[in-house]
N, C-alpha and C. Protein backbone atom coordinates (compact mmCIF):
# COMPACT_ATOMS: atom_id res chain seq x y z
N UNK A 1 -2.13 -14.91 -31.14
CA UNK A 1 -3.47 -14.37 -31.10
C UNK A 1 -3.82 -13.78 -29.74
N UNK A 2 -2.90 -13.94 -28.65
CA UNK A 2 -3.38 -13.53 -27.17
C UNK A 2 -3.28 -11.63 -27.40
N UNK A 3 -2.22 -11.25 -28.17
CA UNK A 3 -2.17 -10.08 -28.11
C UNK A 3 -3.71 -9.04 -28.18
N UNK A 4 -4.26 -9.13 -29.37
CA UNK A 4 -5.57 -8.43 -29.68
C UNK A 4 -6.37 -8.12 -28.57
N UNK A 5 -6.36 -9.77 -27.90
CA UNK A 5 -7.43 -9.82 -26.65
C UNK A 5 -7.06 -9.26 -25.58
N UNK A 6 -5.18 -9.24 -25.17
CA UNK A 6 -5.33 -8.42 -23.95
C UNK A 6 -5.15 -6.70 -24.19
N UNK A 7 -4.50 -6.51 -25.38
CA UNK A 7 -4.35 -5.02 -25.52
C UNK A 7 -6.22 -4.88 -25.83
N UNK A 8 -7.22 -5.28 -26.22
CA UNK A 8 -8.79 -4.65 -26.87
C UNK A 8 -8.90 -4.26 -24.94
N UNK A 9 -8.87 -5.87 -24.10
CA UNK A 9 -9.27 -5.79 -23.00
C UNK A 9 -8.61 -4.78 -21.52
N UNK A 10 -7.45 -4.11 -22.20
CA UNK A 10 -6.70 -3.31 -21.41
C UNK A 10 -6.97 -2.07 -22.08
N UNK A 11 -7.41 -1.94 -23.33
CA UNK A 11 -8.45 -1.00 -23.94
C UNK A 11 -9.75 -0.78 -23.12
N UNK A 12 -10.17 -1.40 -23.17
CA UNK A 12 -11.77 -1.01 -22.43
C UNK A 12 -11.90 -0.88 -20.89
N UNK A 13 -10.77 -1.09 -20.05
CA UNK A 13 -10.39 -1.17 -18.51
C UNK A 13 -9.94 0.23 -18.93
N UNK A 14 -8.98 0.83 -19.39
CA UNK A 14 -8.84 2.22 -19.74
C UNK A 14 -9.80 3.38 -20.61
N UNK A 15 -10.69 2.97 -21.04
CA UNK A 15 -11.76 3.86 -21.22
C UNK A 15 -12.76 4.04 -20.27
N UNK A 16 -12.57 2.87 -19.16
CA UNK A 16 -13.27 3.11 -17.95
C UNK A 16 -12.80 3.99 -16.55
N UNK A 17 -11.68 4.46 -16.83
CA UNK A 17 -10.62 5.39 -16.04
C UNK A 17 -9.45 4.70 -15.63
N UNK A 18 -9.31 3.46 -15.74
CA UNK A 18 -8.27 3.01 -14.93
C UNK A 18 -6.74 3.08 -15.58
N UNK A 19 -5.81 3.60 -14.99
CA UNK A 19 -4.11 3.89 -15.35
C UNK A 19 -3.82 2.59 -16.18
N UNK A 20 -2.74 2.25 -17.29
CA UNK A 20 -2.51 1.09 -17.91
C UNK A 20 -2.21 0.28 -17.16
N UNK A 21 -1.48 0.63 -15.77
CA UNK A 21 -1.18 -0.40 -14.65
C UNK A 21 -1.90 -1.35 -13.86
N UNK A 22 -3.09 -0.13 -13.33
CA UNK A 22 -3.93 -0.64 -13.19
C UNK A 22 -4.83 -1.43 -13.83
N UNK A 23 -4.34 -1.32 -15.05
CA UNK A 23 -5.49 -2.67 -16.32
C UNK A 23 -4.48 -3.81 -16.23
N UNK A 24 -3.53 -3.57 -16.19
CA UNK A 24 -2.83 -4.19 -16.33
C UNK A 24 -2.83 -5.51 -14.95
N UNK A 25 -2.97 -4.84 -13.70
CA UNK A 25 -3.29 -5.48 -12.58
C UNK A 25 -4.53 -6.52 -12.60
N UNK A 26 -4.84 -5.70 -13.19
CA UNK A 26 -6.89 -6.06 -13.57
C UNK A 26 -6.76 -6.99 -14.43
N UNK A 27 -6.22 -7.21 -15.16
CA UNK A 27 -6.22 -8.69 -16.52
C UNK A 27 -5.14 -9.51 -15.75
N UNK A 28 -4.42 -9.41 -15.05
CA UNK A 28 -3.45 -10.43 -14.62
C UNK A 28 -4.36 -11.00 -13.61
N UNK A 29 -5.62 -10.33 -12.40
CA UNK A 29 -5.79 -10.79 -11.62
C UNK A 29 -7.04 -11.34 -12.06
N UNK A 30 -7.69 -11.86 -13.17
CA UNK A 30 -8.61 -12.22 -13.57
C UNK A 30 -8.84 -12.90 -15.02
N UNK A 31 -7.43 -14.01 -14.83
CA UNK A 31 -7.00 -14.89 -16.06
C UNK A 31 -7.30 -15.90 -15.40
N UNK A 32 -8.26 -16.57 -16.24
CA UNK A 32 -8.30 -18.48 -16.09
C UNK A 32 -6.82 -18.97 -16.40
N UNK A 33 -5.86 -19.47 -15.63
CA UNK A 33 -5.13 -19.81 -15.15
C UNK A 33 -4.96 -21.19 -15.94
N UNK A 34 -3.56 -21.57 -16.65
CA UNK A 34 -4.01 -23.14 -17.20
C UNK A 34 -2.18 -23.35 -17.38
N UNK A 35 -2.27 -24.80 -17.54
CA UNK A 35 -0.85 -25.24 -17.39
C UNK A 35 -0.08 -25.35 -15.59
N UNK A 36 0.73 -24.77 -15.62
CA UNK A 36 1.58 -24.78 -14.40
C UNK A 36 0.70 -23.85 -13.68
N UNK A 37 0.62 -23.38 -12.47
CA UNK A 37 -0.14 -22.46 -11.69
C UNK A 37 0.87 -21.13 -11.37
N UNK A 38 -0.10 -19.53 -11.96
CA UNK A 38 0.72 -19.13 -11.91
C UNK A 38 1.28 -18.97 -13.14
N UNK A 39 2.42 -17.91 -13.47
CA UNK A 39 2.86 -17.84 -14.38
C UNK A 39 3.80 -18.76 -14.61
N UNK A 40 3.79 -19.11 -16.22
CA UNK A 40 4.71 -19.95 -16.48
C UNK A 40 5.09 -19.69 -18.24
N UNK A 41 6.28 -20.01 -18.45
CA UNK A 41 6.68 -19.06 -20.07
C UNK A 41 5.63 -20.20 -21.37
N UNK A 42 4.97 -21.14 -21.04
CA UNK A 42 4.12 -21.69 -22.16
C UNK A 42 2.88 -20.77 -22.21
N UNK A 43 2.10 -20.29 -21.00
CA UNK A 43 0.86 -19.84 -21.26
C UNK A 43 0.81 -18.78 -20.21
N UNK A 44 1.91 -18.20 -19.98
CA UNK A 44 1.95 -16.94 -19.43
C UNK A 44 1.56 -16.61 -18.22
N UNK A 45 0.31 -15.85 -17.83
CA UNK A 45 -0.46 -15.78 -16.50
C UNK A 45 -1.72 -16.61 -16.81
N UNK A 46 -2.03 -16.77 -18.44
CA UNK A 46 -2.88 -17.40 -18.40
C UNK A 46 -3.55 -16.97 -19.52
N UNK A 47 -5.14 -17.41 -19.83
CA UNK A 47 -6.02 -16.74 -20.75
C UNK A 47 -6.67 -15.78 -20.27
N UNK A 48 -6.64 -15.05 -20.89
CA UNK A 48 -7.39 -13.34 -20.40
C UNK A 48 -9.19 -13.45 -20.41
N UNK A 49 -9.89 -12.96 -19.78
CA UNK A 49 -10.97 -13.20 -19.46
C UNK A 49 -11.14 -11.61 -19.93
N UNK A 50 -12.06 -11.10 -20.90
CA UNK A 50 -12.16 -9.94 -20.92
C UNK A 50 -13.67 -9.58 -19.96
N UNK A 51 -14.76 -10.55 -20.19
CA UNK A 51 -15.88 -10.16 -19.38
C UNK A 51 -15.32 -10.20 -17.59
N UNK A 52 -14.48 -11.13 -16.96
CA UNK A 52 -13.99 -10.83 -15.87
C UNK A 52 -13.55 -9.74 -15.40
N UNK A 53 -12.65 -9.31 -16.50
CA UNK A 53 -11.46 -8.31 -16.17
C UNK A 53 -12.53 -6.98 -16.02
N UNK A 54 -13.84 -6.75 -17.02
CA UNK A 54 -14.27 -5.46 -17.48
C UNK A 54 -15.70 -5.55 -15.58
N UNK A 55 -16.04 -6.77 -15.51
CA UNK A 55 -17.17 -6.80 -14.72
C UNK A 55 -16.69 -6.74 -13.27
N UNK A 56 -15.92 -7.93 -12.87
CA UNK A 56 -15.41 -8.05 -11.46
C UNK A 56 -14.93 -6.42 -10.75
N UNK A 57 -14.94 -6.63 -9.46
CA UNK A 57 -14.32 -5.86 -8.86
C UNK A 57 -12.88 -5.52 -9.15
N UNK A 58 -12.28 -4.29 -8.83
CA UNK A 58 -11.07 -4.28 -9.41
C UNK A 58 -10.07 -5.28 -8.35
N UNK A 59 -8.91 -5.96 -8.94
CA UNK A 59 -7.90 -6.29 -8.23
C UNK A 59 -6.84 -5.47 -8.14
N UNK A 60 -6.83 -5.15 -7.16
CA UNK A 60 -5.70 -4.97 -6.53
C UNK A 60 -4.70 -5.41 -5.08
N UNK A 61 -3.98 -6.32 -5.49
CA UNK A 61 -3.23 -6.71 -3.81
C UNK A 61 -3.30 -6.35 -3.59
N UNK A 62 -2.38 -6.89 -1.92
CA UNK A 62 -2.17 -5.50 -1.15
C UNK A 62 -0.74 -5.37 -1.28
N UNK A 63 -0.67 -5.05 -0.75
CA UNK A 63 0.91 -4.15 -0.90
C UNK A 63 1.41 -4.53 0.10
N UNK A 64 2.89 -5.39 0.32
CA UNK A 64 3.66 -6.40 1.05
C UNK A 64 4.82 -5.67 1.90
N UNK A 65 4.76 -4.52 2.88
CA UNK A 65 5.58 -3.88 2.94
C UNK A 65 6.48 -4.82 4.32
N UNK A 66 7.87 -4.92 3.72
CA UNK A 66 8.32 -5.89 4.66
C UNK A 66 9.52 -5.31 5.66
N UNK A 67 9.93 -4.11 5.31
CA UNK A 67 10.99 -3.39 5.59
C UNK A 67 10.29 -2.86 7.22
N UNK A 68 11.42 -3.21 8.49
CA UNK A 68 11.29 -3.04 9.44
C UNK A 68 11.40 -1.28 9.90
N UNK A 69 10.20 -0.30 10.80
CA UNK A 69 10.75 0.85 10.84
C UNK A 69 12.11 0.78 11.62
N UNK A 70 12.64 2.63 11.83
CA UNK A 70 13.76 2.15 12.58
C UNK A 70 12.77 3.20 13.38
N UNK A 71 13.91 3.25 14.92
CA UNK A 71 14.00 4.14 15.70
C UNK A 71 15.06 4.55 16.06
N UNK A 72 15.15 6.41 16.28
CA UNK A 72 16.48 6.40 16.43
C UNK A 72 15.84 7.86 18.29
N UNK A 73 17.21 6.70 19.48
CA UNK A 73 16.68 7.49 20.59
C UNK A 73 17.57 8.89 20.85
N UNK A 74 17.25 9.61 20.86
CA UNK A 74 17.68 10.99 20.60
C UNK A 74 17.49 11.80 21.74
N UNK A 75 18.85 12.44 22.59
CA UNK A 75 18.90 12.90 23.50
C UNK A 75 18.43 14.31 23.54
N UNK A 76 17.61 14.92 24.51
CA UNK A 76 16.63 15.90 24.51
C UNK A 76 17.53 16.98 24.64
N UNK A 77 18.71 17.21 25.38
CA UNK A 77 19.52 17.97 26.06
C UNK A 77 20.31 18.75 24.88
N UNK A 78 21.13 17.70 23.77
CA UNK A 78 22.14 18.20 22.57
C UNK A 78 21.89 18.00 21.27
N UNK A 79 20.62 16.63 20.96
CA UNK A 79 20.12 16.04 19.90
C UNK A 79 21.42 14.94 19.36
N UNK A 80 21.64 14.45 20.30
CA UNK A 80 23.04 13.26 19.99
C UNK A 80 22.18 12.32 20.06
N UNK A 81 22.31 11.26 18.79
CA UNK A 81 21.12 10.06 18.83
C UNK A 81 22.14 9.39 19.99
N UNK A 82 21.33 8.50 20.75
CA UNK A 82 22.15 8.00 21.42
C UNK A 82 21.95 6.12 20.85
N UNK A 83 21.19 5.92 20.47
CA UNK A 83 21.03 3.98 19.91
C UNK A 83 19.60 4.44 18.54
N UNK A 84 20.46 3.28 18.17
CA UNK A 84 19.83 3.64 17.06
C UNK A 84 19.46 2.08 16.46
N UNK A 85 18.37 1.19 16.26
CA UNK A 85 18.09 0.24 15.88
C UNK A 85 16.84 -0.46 15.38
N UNK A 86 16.33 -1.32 14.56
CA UNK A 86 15.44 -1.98 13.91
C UNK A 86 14.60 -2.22 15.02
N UNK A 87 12.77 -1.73 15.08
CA UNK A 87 12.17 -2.50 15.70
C UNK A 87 11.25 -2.65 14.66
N UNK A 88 10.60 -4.01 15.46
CA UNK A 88 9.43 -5.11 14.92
C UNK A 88 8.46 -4.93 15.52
N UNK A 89 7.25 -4.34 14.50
CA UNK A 89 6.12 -3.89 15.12
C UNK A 89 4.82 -5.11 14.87
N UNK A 90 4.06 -5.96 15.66
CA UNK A 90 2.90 -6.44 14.78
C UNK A 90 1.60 -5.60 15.32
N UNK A 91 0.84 -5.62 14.54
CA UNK A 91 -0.13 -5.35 14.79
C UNK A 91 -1.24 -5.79 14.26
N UNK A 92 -2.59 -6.14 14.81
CA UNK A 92 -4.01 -6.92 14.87
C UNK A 92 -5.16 -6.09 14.59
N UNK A 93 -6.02 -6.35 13.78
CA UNK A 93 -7.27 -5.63 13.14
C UNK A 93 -8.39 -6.68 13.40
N UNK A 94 -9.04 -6.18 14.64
CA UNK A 94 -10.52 -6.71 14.74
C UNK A 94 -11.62 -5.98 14.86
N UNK A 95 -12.92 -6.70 15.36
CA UNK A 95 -13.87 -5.78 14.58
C UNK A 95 -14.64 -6.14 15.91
């Protein structure tokens, strides 16, 4: 019986503009949660909340980007990289 409720409720998140993904984001991030925490193969992500999913703000994570840039140092004279290696950047957001 879960089917009806999340395809009606990924129905009406998409008549509101949002991509199936994005409904899709949107009902996962706004399931009452039951059993194990989290998904789990008895009760899935959970029970679908359709007034959550349609009212709340949208969810969307953020986006976990973990991959280090590179730099590569490059001689001005011939364009021969000369080192080439992984740096680790952090950076701080205050207000």
């Amino acid at each position: 019986m879960a089917s009806p409720h999340v395809s009606g409720t990924g129905a009406l998140l998409m008549s509101r503009g949002l991509t199936a993904a994005q409904a899709r984001t949107q009902i996962d991030g706004t399931t009452t949660d039951l059993g194990f925490a989290g998904f789990d193969l008895y009760t899935g992500q959970g029970r679908v909340d359709a007034l959550a999913a349609t009212t709340d703000t949208p969810y969307f994570p953020p986006i976990l980007d973990t991959t280090p840039p590179t730099v590569a140092l490059t001689s001005l004279a011939d364009g021969y990289v000369i080192d080439q290696r992984f740096v680790i950047v952090t950076a701080q957001a205050g207000r």
